[in-house]
Protein backbone atom coordinates (compact mmCIF):
# COMPACT_ATOMS: atom_id res chain seq x y z
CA UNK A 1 33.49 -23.25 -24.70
CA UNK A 2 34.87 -21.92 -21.46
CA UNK A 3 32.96 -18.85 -20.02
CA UNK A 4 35.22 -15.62 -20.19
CA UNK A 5 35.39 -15.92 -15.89
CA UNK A 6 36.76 -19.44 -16.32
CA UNK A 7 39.17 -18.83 -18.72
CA UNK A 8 40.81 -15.68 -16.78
CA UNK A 9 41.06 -17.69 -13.20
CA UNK A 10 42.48 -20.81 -15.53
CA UNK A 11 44.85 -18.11 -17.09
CA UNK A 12 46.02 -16.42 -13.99
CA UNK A 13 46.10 -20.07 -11.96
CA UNK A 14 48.42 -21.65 -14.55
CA UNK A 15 50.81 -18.40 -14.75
CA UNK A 16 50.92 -18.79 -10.95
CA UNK A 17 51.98 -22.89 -12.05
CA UNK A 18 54.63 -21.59 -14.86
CA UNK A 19 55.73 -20.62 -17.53
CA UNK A 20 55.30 -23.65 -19.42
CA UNK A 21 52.19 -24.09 -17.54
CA UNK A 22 50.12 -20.45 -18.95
CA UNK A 23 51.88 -21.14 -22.54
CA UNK A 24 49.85 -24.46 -23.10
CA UNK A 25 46.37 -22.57 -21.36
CA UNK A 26 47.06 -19.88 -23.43
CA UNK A 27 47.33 -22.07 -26.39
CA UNK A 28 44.56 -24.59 -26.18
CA UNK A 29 42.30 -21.87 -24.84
CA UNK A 30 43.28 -19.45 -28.76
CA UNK A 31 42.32 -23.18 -30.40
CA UNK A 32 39.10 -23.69 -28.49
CA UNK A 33 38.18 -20.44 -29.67
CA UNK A 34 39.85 -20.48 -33.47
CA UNK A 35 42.04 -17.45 -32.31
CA UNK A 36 45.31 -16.92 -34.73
CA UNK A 37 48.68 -15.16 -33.03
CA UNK A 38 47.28 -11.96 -35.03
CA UNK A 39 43.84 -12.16 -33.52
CA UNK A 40 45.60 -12.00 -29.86
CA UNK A 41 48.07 -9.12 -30.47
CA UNK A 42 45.25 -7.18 -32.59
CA UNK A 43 43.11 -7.39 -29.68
CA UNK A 44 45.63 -7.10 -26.70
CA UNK A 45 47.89 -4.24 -28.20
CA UNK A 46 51.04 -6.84 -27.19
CA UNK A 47 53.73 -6.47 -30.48
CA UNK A 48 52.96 -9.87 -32.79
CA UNK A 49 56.79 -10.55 -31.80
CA UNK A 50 56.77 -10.40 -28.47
CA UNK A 51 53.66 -13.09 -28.70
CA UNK A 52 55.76 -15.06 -30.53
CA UNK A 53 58.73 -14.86 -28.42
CA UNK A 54 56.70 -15.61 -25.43
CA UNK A 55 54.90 -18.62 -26.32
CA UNK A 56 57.90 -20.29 -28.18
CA UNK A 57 59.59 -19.61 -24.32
CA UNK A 58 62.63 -17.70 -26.00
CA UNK A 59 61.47 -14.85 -23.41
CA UNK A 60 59.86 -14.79 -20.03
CA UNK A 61 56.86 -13.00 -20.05
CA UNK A 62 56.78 -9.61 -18.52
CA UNK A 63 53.62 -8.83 -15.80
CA UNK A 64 52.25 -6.07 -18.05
CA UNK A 65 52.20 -8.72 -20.96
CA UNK A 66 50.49 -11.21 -18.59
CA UNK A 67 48.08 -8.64 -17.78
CA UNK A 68 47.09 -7.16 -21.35
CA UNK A 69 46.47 -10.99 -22.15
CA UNK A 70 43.78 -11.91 -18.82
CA UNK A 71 42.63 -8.30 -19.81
CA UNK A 72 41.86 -9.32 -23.46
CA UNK A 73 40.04 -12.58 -22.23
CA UNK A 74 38.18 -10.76 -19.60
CA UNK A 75 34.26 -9.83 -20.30
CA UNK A 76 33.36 -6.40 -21.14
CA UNK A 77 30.94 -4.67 -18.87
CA UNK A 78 30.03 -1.00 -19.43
CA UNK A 79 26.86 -1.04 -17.03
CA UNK A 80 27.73 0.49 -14.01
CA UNK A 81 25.08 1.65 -10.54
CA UNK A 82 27.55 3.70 -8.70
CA UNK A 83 30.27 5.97 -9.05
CA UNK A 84 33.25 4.06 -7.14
CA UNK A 85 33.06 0.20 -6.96
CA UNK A 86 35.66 -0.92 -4.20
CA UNK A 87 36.67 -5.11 -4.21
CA UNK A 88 37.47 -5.82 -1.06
CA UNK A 89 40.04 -8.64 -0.71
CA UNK A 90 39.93 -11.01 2.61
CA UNK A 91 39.06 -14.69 3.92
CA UNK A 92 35.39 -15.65 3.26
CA UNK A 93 35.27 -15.34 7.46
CA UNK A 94 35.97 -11.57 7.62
CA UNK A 95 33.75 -10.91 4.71
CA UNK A 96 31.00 -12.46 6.10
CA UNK A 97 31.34 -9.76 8.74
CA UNK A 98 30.70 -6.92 6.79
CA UNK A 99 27.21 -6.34 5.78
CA UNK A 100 27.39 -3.01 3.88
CA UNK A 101 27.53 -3.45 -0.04
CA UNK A 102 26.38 -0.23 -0.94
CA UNK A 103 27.50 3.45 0.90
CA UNK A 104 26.95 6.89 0.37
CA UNK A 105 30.64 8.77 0.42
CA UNK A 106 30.96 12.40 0.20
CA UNK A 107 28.16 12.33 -1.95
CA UNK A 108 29.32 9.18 -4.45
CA UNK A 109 27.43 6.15 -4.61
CA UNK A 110 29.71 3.73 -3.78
CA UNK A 111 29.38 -0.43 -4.37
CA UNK A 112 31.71 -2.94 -2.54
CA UNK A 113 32.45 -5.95 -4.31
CA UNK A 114 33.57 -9.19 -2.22
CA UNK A 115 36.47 -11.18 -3.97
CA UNK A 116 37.05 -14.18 -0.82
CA UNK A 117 40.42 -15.33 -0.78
CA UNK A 118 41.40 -18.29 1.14
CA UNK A 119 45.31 -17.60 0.66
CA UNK A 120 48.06 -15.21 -0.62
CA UNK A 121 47.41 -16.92 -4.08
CA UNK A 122 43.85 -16.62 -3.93
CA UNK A 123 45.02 -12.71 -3.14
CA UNK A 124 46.69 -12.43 -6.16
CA UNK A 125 43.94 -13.96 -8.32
CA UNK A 126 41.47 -12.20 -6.83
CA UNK A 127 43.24 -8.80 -7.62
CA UNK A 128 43.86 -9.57 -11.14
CA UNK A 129 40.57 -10.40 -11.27
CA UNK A 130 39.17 -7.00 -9.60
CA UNK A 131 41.66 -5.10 -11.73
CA UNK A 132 38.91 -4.94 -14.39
CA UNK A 133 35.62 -4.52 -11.99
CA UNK A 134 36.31 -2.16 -9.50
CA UNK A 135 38.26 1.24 -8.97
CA UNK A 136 40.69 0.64 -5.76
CA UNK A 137 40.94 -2.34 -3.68
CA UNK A 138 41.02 -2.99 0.21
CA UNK A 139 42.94 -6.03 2.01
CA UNK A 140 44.69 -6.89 4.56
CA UNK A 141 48.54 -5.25 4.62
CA UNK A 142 50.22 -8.43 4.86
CA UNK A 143 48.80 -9.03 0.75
CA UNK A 144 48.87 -5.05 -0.12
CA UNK A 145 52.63 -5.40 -0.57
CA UNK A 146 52.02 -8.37 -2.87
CA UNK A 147 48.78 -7.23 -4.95
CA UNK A 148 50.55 -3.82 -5.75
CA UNK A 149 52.78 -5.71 -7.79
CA UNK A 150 50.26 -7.18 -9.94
CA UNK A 151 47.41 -4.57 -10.42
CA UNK A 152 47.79 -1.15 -11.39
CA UNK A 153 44.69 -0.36 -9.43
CA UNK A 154 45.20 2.09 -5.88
CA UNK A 155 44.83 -0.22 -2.98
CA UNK A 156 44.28 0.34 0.49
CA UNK A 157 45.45 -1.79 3.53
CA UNK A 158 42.80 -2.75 5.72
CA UNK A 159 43.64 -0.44 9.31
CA UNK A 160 43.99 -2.53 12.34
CA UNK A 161 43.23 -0.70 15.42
CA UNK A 162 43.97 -1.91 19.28
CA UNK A 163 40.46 -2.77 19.95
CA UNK A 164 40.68 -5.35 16.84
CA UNK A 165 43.81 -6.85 18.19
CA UNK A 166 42.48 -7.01 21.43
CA UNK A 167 39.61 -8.71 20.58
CA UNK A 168 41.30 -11.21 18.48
CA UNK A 169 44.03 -11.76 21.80
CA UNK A 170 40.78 -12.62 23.90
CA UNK A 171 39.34 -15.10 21.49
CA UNK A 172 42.56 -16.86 21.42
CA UNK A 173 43.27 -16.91 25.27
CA UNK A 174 40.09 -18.24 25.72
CA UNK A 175 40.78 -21.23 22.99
CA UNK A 176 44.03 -21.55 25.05
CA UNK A 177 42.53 -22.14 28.10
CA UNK A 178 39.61 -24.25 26.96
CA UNK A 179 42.83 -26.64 25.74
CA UNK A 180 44.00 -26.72 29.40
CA UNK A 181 41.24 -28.21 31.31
């Protein structure tokens, strides 16, 4: 049997696929685990007929359905060590760059969670994913535009200052002109 981690990314990477593509995950992922139609809509809150509608393709599936479905797969943790958890959303290279995983804020205990994604899709994922784990959400503002679509979660774009863009403008120059000689 699939592990409940598995099953969401395989969820949310077939929706990304289609339609037709999430309707047959959906479906031999309920028969792996002997879940009816009933079982599904008892345990997501989605309306039995909307289910129905959606995986006989009469009806496109809404985001807030696609959600409440992930959601229903999704493990159930209650245990928490710190007041705020914040997923932080970027490529493996800038997370690897930040070292603190645990801050004291105004008081709060406050836990940052790393979700590494090598693309816009890997975004997406990653914030469906975090949607369940953490309390906000920091990227980069070229995906914050994107991820607000799909979470309901607040997000935060990551704030680029000159000294950032500077840097980034030196490293490149010097790439540049290693090229040239």
């Amino acid at each position: 049997m699939q592990e409940e981690h598995d099953v969401c990314a395989d969820l949310i990477a077939s929706a990304l696929t289609s339609n037709q593509a999430f309707i047959g995950s959906l479906k031999s992922i309920m028969r792996q685990r002997g879940l009816s139609m009933k079982d599904l809509s008892d345990g997501s809150g989605i309306p039995l007929s909307t289910l129905n509608k959606a995986i006989s393709e009469e009806r496109d599936l809404r985001l807030s359905t696609l959600r409440q479905i992930i959601n229903y797969f999704r493990p159930k943790s209650n245990v928490r060590e710190s007041d705020i958890v914040v997923g932080l959303i970027a490529a493996r290279s800038s997370l690897d760059k930040f070292s603190k995983r645990n801050i004291e804020f105004n008081g709060r205990r406050v836990s940052v969670k790393e979700y590494p994604a090598p693309d816009i899709e890997g975004a997406i994922i990653s914030a469906i994913r975090a949607e369940r784990e953490v309390d906000g959400i920091v990227c980069a503002s070229i995906v914050a535009s994107i991820i607000e679509k799909f979470v309901t979660l607040p997000i935060m774009a990551i704030n680029i200052d000159e000294s950032n863009i500077m840097a980034s403008i030196s490293t490149l120059i010097e790439k540049i002109t290693s090229k040239c000689k």
